[in-house]
Structures are given as C-alpha cells and as structure tokens.
N, C-alpha and C. Protein backbone atom coordinates (compact mmCIF):
# COMPACT_ATOMS: atom_id res chain seq x y z
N UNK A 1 3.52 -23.65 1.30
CA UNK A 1 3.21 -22.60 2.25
C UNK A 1 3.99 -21.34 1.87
N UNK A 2 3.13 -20.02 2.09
CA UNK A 2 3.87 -18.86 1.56
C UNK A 2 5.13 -18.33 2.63
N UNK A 3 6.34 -18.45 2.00
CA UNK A 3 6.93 -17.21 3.08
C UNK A 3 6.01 -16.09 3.63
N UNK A 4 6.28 -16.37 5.06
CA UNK A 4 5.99 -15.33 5.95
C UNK A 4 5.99 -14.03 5.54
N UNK A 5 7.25 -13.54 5.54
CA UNK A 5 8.72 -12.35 5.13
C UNK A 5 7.69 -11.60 3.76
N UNK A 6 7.23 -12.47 3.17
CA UNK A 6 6.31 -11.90 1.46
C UNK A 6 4.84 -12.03 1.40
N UNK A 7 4.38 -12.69 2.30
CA UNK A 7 2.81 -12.90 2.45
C UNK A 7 1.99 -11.55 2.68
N UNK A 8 0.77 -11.76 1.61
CA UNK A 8 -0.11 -10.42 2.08
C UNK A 8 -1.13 -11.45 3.49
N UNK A 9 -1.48 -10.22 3.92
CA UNK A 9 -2.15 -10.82 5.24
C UNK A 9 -3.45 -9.58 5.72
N UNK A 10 -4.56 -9.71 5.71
CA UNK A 10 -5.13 -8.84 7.10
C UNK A 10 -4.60 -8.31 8.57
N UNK A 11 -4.17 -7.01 8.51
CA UNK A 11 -3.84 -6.30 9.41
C UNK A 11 -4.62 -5.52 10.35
N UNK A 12 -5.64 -4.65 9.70
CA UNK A 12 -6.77 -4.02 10.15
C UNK A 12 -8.59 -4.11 9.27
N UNK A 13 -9.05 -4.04 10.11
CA UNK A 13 -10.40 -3.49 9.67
C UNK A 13 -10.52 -2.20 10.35
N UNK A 14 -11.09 -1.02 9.32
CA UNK A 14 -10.47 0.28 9.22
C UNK A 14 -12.28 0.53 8.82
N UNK A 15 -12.59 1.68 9.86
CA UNK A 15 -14.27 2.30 8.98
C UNK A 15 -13.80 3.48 8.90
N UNK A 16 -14.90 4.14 7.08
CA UNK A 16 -14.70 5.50 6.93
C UNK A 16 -15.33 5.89 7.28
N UNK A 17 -15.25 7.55 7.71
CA UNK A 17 -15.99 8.70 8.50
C UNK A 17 -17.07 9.28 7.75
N UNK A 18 -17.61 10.22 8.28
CA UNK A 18 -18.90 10.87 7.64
C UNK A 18 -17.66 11.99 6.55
N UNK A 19 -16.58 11.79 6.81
CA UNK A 19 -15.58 13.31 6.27
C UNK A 19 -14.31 12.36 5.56
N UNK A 20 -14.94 11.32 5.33
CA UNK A 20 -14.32 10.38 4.18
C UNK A 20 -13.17 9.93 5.03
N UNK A 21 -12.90 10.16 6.42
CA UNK A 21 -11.20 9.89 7.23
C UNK A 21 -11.35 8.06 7.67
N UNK A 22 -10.40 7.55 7.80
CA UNK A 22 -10.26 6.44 8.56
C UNK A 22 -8.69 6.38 9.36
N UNK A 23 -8.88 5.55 10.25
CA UNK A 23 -8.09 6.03 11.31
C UNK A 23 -7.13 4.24 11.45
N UNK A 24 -5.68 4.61 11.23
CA UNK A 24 -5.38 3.41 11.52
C UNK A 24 -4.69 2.95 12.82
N UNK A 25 -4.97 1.65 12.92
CA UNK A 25 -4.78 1.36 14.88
C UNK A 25 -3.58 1.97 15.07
N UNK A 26 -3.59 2.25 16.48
CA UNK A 26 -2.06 2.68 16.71
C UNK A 26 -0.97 1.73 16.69
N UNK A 27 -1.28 0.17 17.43
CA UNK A 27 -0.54 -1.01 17.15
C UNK A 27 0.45 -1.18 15.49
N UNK A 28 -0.56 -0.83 14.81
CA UNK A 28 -0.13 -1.16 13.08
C UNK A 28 0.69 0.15 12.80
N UNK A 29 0.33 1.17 13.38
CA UNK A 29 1.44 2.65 13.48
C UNK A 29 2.43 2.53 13.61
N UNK A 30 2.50 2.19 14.87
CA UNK A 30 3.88 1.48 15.82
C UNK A 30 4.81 0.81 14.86
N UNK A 31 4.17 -0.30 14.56
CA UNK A 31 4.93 -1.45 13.77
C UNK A 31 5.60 -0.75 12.61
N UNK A 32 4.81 -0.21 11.74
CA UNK A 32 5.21 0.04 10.55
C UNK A 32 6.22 1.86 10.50
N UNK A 33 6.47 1.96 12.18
CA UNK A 33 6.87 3.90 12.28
C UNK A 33 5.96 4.49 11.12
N UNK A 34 4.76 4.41 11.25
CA UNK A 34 4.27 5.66 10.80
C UNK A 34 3.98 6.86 11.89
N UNK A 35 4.51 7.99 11.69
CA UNK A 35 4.15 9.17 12.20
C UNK A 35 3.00 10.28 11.76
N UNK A 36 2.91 11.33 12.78
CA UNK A 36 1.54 11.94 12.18
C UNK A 36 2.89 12.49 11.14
N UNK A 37 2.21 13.43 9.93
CA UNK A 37 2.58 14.08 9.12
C UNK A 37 2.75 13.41 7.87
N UNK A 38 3.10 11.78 7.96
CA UNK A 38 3.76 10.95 6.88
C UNK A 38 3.05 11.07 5.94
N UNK A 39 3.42 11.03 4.64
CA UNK A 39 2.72 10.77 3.45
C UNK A 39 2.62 9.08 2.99
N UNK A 40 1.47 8.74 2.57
CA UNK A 40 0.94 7.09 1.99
C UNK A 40 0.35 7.58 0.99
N UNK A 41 0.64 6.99 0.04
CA UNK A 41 0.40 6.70 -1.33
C UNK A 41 -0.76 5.56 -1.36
N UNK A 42 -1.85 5.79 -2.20
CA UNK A 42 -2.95 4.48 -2.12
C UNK A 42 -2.81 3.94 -3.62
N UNK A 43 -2.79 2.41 -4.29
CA UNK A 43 -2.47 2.21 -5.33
C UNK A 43 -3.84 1.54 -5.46
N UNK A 44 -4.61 1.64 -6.56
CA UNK A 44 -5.44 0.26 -6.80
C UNK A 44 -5.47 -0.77 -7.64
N UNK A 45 -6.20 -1.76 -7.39
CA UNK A 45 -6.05 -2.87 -8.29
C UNK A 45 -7.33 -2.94 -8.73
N UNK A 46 -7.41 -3.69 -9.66
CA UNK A 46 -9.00 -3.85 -10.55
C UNK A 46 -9.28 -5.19 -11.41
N UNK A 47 -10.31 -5.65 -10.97
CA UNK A 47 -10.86 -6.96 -12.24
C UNK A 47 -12.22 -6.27 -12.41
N UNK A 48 -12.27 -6.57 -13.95
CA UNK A 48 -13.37 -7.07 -14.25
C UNK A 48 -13.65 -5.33 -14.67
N UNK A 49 -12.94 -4.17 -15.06
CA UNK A 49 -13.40 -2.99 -14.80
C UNK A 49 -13.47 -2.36 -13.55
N UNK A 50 -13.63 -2.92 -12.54
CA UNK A 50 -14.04 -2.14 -11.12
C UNK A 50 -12.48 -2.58 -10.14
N UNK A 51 -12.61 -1.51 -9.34
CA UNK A 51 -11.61 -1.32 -8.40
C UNK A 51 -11.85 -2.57 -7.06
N UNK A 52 -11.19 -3.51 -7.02
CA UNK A 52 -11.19 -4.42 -6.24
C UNK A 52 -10.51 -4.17 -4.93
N UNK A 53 -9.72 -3.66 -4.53
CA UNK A 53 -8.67 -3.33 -3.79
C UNK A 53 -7.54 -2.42 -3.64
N UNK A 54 -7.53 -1.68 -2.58
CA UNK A 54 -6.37 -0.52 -2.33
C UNK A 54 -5.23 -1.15 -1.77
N UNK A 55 -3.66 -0.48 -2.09
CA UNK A 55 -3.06 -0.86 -1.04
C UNK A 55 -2.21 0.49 -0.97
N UNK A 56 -1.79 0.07 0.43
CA UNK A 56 -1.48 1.23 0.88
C UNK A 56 0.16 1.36 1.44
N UNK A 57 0.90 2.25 1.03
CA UNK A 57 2.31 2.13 0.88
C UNK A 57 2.96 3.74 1.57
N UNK A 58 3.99 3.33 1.93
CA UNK A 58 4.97 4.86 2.45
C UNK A 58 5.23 5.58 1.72
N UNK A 59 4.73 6.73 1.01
CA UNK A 59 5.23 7.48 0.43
C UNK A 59 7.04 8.00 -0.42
N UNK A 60 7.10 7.51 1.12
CA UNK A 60 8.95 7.75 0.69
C UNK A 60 9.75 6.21 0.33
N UNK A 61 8.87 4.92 0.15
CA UNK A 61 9.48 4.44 -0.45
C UNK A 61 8.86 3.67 -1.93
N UNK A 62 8.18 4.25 -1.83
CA UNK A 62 6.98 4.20 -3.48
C UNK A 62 8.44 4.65 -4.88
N UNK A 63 8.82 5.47 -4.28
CA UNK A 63 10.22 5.80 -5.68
C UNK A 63 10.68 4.34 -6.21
N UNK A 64 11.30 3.81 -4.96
CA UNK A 64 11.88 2.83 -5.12
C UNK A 64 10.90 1.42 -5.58
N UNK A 65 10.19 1.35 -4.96
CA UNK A 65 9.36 0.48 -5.66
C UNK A 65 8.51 0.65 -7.11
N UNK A 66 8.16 1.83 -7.74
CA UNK A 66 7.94 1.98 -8.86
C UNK A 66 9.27 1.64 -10.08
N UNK A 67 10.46 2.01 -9.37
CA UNK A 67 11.85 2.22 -10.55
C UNK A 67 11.86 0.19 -10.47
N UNK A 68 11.33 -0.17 -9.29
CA UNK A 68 11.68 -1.83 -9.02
C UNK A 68 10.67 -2.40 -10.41
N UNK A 69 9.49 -2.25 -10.49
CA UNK A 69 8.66 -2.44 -11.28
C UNK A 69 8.80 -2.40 -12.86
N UNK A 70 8.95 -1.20 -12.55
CA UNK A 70 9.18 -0.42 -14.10
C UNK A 70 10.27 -0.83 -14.87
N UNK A 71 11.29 -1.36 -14.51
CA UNK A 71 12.94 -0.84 -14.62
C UNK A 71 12.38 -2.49 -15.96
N UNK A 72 12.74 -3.58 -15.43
CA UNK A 72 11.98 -5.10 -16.40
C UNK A 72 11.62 -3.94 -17.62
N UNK A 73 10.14 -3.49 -17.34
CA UNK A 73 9.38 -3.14 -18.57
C UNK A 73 9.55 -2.03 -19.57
N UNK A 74 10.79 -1.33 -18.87
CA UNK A 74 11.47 -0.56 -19.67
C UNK A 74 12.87 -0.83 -20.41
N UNK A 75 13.45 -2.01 -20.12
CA UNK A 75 14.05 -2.31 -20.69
C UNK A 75 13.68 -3.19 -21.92
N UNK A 76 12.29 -4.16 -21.89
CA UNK A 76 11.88 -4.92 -22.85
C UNK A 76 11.76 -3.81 -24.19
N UNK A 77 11.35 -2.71 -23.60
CA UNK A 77 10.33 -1.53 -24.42
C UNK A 77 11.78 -0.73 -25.57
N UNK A 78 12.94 -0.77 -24.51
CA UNK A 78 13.75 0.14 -25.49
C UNK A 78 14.71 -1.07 -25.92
C-alpha cells in the first residue's frame, strides 16, 4: 500500500472555459493556501509522443524542486 504522505490521488474535476480559464474549488484553495495573485507552474508528462498529463505546482516552490531533480543528474554529467 502507497504512503498516504506521497500518493498521487484525484483532487478535482476542473472544466475549461470558452476563454481557455478553469476554476479551482475553493475547498482545494483552502487546503493547499493558494491565494488570488499566486503563480502555478504547469509541467507535462508524455508517452508515446503526446502529452498525457499536467501537473500542477506552486510557483514559489518549483526552484526547489527542479535543483531536487536536477542536482543527481548533474552530478553524474560533470
């Protein structure tokens, strides 16, 4: 069984607008302190050639999670 704490999960079902917007619940707002103004970063994933899935992350802590990522594959590299 997956840890809880690390599990991806369904949170919302989210429709886009005629003006490309989607609106996320306020419940999942709440939870996660997003405020109006915040910046989210959208990342995608892909098989097969095509874009399978977005995910969607806080802006202000995308730094840290890219240097988390990267940091392994830059050390193999130099």
């Amino acid at each position: 069984m997956a840890d809880e704490q690390s599990a991806c999960r369904l949170e919302a079902l989210v429709t886009v607008d005629e003006r490309g917007q989607m609106v996320l619940p306020k419940d999942l707002r709440e939870r996660l302190g997003i405020s109006p103004g915040d910046k989210l970063a959208i990342s995608s994933c892909g098989c097969g050639g095509e874009v399978c899935c977005l995910v969607l992350m806080r802006a202000d802590r995308l730094d840290g999670m890219v240097r988390g990522v990267l940091a392994p594959v830059m050390r193999e590299v130099l």
